[in-house]
N, C-alpha and C. Protein backbone atom coordinates (compact mmCIF):
# COMPACT_ATOMS: atom_id res chain seq x y z
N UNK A 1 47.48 -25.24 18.40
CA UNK A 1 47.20 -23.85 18.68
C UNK A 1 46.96 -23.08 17.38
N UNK A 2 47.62 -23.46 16.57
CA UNK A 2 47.88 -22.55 14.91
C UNK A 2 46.15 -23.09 14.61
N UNK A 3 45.96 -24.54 14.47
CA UNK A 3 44.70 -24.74 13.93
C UNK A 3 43.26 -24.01 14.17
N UNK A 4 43.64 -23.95 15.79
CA UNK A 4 42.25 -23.04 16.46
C UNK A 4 42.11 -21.58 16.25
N UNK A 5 43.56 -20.91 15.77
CA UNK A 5 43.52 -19.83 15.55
C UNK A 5 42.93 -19.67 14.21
N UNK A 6 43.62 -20.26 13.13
CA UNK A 6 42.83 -20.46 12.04
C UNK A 6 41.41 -21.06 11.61
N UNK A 7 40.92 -21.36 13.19
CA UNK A 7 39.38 -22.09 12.62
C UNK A 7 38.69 -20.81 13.09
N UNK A 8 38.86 -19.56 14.07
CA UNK A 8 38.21 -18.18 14.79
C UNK A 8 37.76 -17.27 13.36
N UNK A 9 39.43 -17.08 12.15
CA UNK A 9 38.09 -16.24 11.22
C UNK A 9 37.33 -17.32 10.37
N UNK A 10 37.52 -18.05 10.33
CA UNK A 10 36.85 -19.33 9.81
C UNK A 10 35.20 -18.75 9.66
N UNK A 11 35.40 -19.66 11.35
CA UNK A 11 33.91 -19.21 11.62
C UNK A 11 33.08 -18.09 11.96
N UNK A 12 33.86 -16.67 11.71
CA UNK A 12 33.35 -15.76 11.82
C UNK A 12 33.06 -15.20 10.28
N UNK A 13 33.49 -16.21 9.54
CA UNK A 13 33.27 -15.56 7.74
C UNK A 13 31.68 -16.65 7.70
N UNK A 14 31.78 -17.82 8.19
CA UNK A 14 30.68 -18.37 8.08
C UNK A 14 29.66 -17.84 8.94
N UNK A 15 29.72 -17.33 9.75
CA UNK A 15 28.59 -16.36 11.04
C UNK A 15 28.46 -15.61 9.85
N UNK A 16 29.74 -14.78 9.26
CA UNK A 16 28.58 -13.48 8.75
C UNK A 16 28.07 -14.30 7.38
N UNK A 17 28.66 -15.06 7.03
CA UNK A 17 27.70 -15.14 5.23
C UNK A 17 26.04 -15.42 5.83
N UNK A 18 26.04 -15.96 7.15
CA UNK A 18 24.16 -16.51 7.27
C UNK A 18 24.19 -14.75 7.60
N UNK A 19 24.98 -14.36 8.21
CA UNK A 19 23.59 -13.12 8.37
C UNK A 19 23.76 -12.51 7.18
N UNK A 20 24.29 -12.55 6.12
CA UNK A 20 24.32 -11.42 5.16
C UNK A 20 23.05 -12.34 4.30
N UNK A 21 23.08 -13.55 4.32
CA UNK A 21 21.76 -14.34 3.60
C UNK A 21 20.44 -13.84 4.62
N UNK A 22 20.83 -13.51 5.60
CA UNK A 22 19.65 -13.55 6.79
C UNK A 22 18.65 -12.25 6.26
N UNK A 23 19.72 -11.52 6.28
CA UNK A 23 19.68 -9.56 5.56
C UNK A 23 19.00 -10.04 4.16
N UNK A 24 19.42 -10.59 3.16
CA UNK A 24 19.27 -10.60 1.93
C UNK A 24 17.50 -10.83 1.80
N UNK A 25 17.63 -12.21 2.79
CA UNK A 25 15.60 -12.93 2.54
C UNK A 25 14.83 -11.51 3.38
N UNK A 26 15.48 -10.92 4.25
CA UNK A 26 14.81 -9.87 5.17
C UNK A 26 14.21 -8.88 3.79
N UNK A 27 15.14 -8.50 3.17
CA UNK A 27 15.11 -7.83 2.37
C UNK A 27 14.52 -7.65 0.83
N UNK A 28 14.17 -9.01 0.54
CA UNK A 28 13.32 -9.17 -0.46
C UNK A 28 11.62 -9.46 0.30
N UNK A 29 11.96 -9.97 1.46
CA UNK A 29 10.12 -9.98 1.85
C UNK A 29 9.98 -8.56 1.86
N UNK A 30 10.71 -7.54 2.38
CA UNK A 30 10.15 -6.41 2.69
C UNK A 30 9.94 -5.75 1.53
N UNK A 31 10.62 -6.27 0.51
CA UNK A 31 10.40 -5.90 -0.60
C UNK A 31 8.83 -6.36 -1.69
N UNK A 32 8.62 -6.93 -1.07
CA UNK A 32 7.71 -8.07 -1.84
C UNK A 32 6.53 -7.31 -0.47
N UNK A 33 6.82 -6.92 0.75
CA UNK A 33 5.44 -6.58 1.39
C UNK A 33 5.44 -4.99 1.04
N UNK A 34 6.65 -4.29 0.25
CA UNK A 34 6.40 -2.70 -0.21
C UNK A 34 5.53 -2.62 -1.45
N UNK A 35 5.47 -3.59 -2.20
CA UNK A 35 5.04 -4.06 -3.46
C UNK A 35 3.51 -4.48 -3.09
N UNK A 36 3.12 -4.94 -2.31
CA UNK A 36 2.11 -5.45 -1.92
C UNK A 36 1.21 -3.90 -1.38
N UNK A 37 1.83 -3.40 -0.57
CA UNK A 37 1.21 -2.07 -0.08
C UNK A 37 1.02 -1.01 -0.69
N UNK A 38 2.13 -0.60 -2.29
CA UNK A 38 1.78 0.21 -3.23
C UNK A 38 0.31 -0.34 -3.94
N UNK A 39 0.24 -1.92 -3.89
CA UNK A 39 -0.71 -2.40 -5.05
C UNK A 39 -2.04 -1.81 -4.25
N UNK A 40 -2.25 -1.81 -2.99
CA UNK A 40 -3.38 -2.19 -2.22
C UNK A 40 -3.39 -0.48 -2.27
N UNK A 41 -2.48 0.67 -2.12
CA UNK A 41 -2.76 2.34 -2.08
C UNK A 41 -2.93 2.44 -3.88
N UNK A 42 -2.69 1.47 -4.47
CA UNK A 42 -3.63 2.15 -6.04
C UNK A 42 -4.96 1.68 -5.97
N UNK A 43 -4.75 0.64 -5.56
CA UNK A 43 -6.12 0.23 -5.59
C UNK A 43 -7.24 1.02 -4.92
N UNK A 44 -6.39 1.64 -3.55
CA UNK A 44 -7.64 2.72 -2.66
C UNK A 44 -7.99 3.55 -3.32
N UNK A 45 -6.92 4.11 -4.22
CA UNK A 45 -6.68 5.60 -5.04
C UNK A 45 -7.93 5.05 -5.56
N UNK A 46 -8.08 4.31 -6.51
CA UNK A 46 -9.27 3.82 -7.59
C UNK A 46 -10.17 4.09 -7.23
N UNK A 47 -10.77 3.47 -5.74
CA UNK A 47 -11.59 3.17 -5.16
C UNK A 47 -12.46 4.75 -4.49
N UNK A 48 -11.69 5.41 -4.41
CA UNK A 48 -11.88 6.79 -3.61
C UNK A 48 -12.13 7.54 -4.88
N UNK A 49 -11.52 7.28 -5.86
CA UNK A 49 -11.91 8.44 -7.45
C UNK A 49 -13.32 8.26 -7.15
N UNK A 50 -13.86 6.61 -7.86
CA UNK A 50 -14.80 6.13 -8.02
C UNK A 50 -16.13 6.88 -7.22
N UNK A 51 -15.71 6.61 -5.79
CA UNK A 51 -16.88 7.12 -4.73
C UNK A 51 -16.63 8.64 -4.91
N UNK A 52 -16.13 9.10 -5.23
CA UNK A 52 -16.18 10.42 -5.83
C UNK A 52 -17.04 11.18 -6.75
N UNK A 53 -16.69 9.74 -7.72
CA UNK A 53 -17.45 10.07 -8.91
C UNK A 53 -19.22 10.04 -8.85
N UNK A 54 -19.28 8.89 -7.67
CA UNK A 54 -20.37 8.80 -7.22
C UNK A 54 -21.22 9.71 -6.41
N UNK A 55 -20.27 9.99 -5.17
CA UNK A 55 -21.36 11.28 -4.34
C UNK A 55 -21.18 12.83 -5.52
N UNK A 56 -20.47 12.97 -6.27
CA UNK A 56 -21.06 13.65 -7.35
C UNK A 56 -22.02 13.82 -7.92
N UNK A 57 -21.85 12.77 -8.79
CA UNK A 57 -23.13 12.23 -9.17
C UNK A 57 -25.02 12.24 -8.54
N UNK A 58 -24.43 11.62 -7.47
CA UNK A 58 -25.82 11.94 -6.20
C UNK A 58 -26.21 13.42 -6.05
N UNK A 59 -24.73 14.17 -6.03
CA UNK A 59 -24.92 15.88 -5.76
C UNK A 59 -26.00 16.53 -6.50
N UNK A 60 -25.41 16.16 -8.04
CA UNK A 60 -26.22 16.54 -9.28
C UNK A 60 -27.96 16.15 -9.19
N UNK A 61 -27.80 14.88 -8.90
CA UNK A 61 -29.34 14.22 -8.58
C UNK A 61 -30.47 15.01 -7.90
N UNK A 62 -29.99 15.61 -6.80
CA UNK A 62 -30.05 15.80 -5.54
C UNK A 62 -30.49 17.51 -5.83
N UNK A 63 -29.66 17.96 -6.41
CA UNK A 63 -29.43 19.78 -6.76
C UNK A 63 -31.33 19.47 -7.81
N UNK A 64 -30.96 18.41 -9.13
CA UNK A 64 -31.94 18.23 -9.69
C UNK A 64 -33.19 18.11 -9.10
N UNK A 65 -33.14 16.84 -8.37
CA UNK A 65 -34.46 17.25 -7.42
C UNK A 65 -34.98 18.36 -6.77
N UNK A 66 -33.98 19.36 -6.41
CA UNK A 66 -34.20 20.17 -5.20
C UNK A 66 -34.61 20.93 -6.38
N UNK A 67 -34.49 21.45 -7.40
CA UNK A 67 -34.36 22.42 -8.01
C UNK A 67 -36.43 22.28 -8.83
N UNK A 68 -36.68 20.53 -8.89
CA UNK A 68 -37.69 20.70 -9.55
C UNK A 68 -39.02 20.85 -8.41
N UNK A 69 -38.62 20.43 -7.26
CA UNK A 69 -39.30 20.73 -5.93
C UNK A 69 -39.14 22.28 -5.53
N UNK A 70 -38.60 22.75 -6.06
CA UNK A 70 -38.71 24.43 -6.57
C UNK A 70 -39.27 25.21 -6.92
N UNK A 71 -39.39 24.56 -8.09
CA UNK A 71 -40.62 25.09 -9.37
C UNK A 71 -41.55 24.59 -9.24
N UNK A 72 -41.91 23.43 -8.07
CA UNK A 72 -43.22 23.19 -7.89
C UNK A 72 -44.07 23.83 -6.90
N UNK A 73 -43.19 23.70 -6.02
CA UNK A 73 -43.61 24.86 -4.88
C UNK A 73 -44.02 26.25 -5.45
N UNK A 74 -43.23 26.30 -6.60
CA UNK A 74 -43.34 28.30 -6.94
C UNK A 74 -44.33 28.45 -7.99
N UNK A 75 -44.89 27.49 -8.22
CA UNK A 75 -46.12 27.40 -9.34
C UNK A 75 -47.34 27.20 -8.19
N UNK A 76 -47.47 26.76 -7.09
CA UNK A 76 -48.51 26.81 -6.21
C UNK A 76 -49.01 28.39 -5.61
């Protein structure tokens, strides 16, 4: 009777060490997929400057053209 009583926290110290290992791996993937999802929102950040920089760019083009299709019209 003494033995079985002493094998109950036994195996309830061994139940919890897997879940506290269970918690631990939970906890570094999620860590390792938060890491993964900052890399991929700098990377958008980059990506969105960039096309920024671009339909800018086009704006200017665009204003330029309009502006010399302007003065051509206003010289006719």
């Amino acid at each position: 009777m003494k033995k079985s009583i002493m094998l109950l926290p036994l195996a309830g110290l061994l139940l919890s060490g897997c879940g506290v290992s269970q918690t631990m791996r939970a906890m570094e993937c999620n860590q390792r997929a938060v890491e993964m999802s900052t890399r991929a929102i700098c990377e958008n950040i980059r990506a969105i400057e960039e096309a920024n920089r671009n339909i800018d760019e086009n704006r200017k083009q665009i204003q330029a053209i309009n502006e010399t299709l302007s003065a051509t019209n206003g010289s006719m």
